[in-house]
C-alpha atoms as a PDB file:
ATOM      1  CA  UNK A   1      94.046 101.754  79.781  1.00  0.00           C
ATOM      2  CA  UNK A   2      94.299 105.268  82.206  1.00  0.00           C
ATOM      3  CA  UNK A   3      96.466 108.080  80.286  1.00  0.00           C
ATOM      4  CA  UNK A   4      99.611 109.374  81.383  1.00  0.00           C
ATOM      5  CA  UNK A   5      99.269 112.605  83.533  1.00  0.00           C
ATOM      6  CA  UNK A   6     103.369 113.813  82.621  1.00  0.00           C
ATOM      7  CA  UNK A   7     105.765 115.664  84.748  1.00  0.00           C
ATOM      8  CA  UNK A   8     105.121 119.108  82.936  1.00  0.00           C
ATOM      9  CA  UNK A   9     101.471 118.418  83.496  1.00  0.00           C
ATOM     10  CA  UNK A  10     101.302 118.018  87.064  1.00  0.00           C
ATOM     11  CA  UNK A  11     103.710 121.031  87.475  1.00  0.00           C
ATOM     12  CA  UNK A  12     101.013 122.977  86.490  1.00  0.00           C
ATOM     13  CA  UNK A  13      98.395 121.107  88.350  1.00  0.00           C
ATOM     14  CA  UNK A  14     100.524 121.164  91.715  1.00  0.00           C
ATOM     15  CA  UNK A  15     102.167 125.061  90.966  1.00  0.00           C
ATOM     16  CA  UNK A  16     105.647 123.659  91.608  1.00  0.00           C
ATOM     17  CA  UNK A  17     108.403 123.330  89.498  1.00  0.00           C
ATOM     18  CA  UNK A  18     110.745 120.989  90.940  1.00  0.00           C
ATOM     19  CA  UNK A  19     110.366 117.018  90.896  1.00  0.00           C
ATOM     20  CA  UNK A  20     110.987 116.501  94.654  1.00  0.00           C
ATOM     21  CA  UNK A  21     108.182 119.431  95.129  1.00  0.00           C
ATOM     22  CA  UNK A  22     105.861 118.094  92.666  1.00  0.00           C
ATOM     23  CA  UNK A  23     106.731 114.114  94.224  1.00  0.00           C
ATOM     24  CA  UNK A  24     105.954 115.563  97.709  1.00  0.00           C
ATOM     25  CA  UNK A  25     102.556 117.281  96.945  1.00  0.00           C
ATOM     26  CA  UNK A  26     101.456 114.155  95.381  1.00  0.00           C
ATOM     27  CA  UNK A  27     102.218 112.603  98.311  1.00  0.00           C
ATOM     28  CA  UNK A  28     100.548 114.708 100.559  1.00  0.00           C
ATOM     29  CA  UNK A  29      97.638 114.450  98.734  1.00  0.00           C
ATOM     30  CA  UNK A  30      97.863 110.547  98.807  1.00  0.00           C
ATOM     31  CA  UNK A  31      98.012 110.121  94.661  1.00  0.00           C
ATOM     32  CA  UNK A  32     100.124 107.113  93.741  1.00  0.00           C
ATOM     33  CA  UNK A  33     102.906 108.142  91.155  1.00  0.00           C
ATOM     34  CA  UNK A  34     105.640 107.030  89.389  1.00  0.00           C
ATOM     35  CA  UNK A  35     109.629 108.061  89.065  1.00  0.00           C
ATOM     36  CA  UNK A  36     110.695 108.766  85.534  1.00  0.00           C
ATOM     37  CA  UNK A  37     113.807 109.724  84.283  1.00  0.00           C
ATOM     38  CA  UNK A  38     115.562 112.765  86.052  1.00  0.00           C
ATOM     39  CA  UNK A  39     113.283 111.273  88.936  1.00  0.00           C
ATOM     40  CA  UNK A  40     110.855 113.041  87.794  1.00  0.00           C
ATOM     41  CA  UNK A  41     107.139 112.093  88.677  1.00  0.00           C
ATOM     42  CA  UNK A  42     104.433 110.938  86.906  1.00  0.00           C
ATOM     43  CA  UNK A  43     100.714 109.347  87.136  1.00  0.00           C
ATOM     44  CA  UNK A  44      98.405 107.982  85.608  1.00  0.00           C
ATOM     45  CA  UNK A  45      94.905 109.653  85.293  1.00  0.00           C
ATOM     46  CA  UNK A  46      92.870 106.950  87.628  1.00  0.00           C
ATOM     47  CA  UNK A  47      95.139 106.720  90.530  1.00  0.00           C
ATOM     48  CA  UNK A  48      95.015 110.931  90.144  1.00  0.00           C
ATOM     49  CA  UNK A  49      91.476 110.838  90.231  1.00  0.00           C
ATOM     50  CA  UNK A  50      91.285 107.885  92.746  1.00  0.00           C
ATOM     51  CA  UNK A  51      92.888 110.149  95.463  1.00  0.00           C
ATOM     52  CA  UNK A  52      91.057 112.971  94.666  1.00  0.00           C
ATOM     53  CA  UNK A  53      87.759 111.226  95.012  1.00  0.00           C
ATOM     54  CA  UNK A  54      88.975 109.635  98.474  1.00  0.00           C
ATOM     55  CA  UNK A  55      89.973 113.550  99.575  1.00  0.00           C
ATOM     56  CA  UNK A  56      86.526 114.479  98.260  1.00  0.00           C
ATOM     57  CA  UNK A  57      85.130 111.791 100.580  1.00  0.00           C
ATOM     58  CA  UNK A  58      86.975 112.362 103.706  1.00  0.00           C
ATOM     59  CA  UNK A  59      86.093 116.021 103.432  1.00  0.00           C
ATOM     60  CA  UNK A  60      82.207 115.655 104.277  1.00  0.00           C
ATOM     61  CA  UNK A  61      81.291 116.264 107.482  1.00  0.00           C
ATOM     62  CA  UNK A  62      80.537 112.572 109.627  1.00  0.00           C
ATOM     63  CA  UNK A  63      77.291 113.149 111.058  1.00  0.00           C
ATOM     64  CA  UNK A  64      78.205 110.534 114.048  1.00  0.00           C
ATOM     65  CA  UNK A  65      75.938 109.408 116.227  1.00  0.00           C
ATOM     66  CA  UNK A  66      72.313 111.145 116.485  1.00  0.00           C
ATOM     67  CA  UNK A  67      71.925 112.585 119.840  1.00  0.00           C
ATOM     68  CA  UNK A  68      69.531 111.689 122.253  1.00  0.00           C
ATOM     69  CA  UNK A  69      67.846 114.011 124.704  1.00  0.00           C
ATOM     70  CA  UNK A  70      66.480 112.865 127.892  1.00  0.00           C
END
Protein backbone atom coordinates (compact mmCIF):
# COMPACT_ATOMS: atom_id res chain seq x y z
CA UNK A 1 0.00 0.00 0.00
CA UNK A 2 1.83 3.66 -1.25
CA UNK A 3 1.56 6.38 1.72
CA UNK A 4 -0.29 9.44 1.56
CA UNK A 5 1.86 12.47 0.39
CA UNK A 6 -0.88 15.31 2.27
CA UNK A 7 -1.76 18.74 1.17
CA UNK A 8 0.65 20.47 3.76
CA UNK A 9 3.30 18.16 2.44
CA UNK A 10 3.31 18.92 -1.07
CA UNK A 11 3.02 22.69 -0.21
CA UNK A 12 6.32 22.44 0.84
CA UNK A 13 7.48 20.18 -1.88
CA UNK A 14 5.84 22.47 -4.69
CA UNK A 15 6.65 26.14 -2.61
CA UNK A 16 3.00 27.13 -3.05
CA UNK A 17 0.48 27.67 -0.70
CA UNK A 18 -2.73 27.57 -2.35
CA UNK A 19 -4.65 24.27 -3.50
CA UNK A 20 -5.35 25.43 -7.10
CA UNK A 21 -1.38 26.36 -7.17
CA UNK A 22 -0.27 23.26 -5.60
CA UNK A 23 -3.18 21.15 -8.06
CA UNK A 24 -1.63 22.99 -11.07
CA UNK A 25 2.12 22.25 -10.41
CA UNK A 26 1.24 18.72 -10.00
CA UNK A 27 -0.19 18.88 -13.09
CA UNK A 28 2.43 20.36 -14.88
CA UNK A 29 4.65 17.99 -13.71
CA UNK A 30 2.28 15.11 -14.85
CA UNK A 31 1.80 13.50 -11.03
CA UNK A 32 -1.66 12.00 -10.67
CA UNK A 33 -3.45 13.44 -7.48
CA UNK A 34 -6.38 13.47 -5.69
CA UNK A 35 -9.11 16.31 -4.44
CA UNK A 36 -9.69 16.28 -0.73
CA UNK A 37 -11.76 18.29 1.23
CA UNK A 38 -11.46 22.17 0.71
CA UNK A 39 -10.34 20.73 -2.81
CA UNK A 40 -7.37 20.43 -1.62
CA UNK A 41 -4.80 17.98 -3.33
CA UNK A 42 -3.25 15.05 -2.43
CA UNK A 43 -1.06 11.89 -3.70
CA UNK A 44 0.04 9.09 -3.02
CA UNK A 45 3.86 8.40 -2.82
CA UNK A 46 4.09 5.97 -6.13
CA UNK A 47 2.16 7.96 -8.56
CA UNK A 48 4.62 11.04 -7.02
CA UNK A 49 7.50 9.10 -7.71
CA UNK A 50 6.07 7.52 -10.95
CA UNK A 51 6.08 11.03 -12.61
CA UNK A 52 9.16 11.98 -11.36
CA UNK A 53 10.92 8.96 -12.72
CA UNK A 54 9.11 9.51 -16.24
CA UNK A 55 10.51 13.45 -16.00
CA UNK A 56 13.85 11.89 -15.06
CA UNK A 57 13.56 9.81 -18.24
CA UNK A 58 12.43 12.27 -20.73
CA UNK A 59 15.21 14.55 -19.58
CA UNK A 60 18.24 12.45 -21.11
CA UNK A 61 19.43 13.48 -24.12
CA UNK A 62 18.03 10.90 -27.32
CA UNK A 63 21.08 10.08 -29.03
CA UNK A 64 18.94 9.51 -32.45
CA UNK A 65 20.24 8.13 -35.20
CA UNK A 66 24.22 7.62 -35.54
CA UNK A 67 25.44 9.63 -38.36
CA UNK A 68 26.98 8.43 -41.29
CA UNK A 69 29.74 10.13 -43.22
CA UNK A 70 30.31 9.55 -46.78
Amino acid sequence: MSDIITFEQLKKLTGYDKPAEVAAHLAREGVEFFRGKYNRPYTLTSMYEAAKGMATQSAKPNPGKPRIEV
